[in-house]
Protein backbone atom coordinates (compact mmCIF):
# COMPACT_ATOMS: atom_id res chain seq x y z
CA UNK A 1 45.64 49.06 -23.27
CA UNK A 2 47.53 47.67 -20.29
CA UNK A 3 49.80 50.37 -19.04
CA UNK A 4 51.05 48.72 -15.70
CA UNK A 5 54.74 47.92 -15.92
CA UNK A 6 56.06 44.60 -15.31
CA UNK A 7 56.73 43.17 -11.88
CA UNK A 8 60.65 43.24 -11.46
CA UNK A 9 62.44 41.16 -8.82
CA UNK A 10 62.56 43.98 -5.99
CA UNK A 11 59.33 44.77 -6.40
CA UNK A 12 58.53 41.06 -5.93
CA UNK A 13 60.94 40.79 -2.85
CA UNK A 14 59.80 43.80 -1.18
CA UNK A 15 56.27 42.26 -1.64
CA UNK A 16 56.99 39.36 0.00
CA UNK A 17 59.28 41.09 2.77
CA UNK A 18 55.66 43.06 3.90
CA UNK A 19 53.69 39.58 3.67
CA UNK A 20 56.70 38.17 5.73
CA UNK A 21 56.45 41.37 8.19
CA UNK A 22 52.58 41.48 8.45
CA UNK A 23 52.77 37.96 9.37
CA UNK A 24 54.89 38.21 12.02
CA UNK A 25 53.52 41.26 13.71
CA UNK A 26 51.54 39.14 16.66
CA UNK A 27 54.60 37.21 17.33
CA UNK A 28 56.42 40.47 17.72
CA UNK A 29 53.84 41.85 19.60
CA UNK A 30 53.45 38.88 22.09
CA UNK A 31 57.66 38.85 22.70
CA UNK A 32 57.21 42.18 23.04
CA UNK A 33 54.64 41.88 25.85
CA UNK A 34 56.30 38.90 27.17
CA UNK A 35 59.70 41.01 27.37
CA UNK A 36 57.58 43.58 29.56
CA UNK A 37 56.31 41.46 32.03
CA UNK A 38 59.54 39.91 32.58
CA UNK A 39 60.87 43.18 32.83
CA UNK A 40 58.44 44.05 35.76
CA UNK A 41 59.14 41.32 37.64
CA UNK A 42 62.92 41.90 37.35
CA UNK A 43 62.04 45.16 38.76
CA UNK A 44 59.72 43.97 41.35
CA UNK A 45 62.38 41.58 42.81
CA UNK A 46 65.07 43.84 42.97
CA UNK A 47 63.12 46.90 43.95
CA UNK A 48 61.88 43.79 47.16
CA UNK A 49 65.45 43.04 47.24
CA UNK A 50 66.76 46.41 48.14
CA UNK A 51 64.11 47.39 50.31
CA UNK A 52 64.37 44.71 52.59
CA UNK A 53 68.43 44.92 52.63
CA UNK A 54 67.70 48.22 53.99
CA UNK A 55 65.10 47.46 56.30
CA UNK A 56 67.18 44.96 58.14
């Protein structure tokens, strides 16, 4: 006796909305990283900016 209830269609779009998301998690991760390290260097520059506007 099968008791499991049909698939309906949100079940079958919430399905493939976690594939879609699990895929995309190292992508998400690496622009993530990628956004830090820009991030740094913005503040690197500026922080090199400042200090040497004061210094001279």
């Amino acid at each position: 006796m099968n008791t499991a209830r049909p698939c309906s269609k949100g079940d079958l779009r919430r399905s493939r909305l976690r594939r879609w998301a699990a895929s995309q998690r190292r992508p998400a991760a690496s622009h993530f990283v990628r956004g830090l390290c820009y991030g740094a260097g913005t503040l690197a520059a500026s922080a090199a900016a400042i200090w040497l506007q004061q210094r001279f």
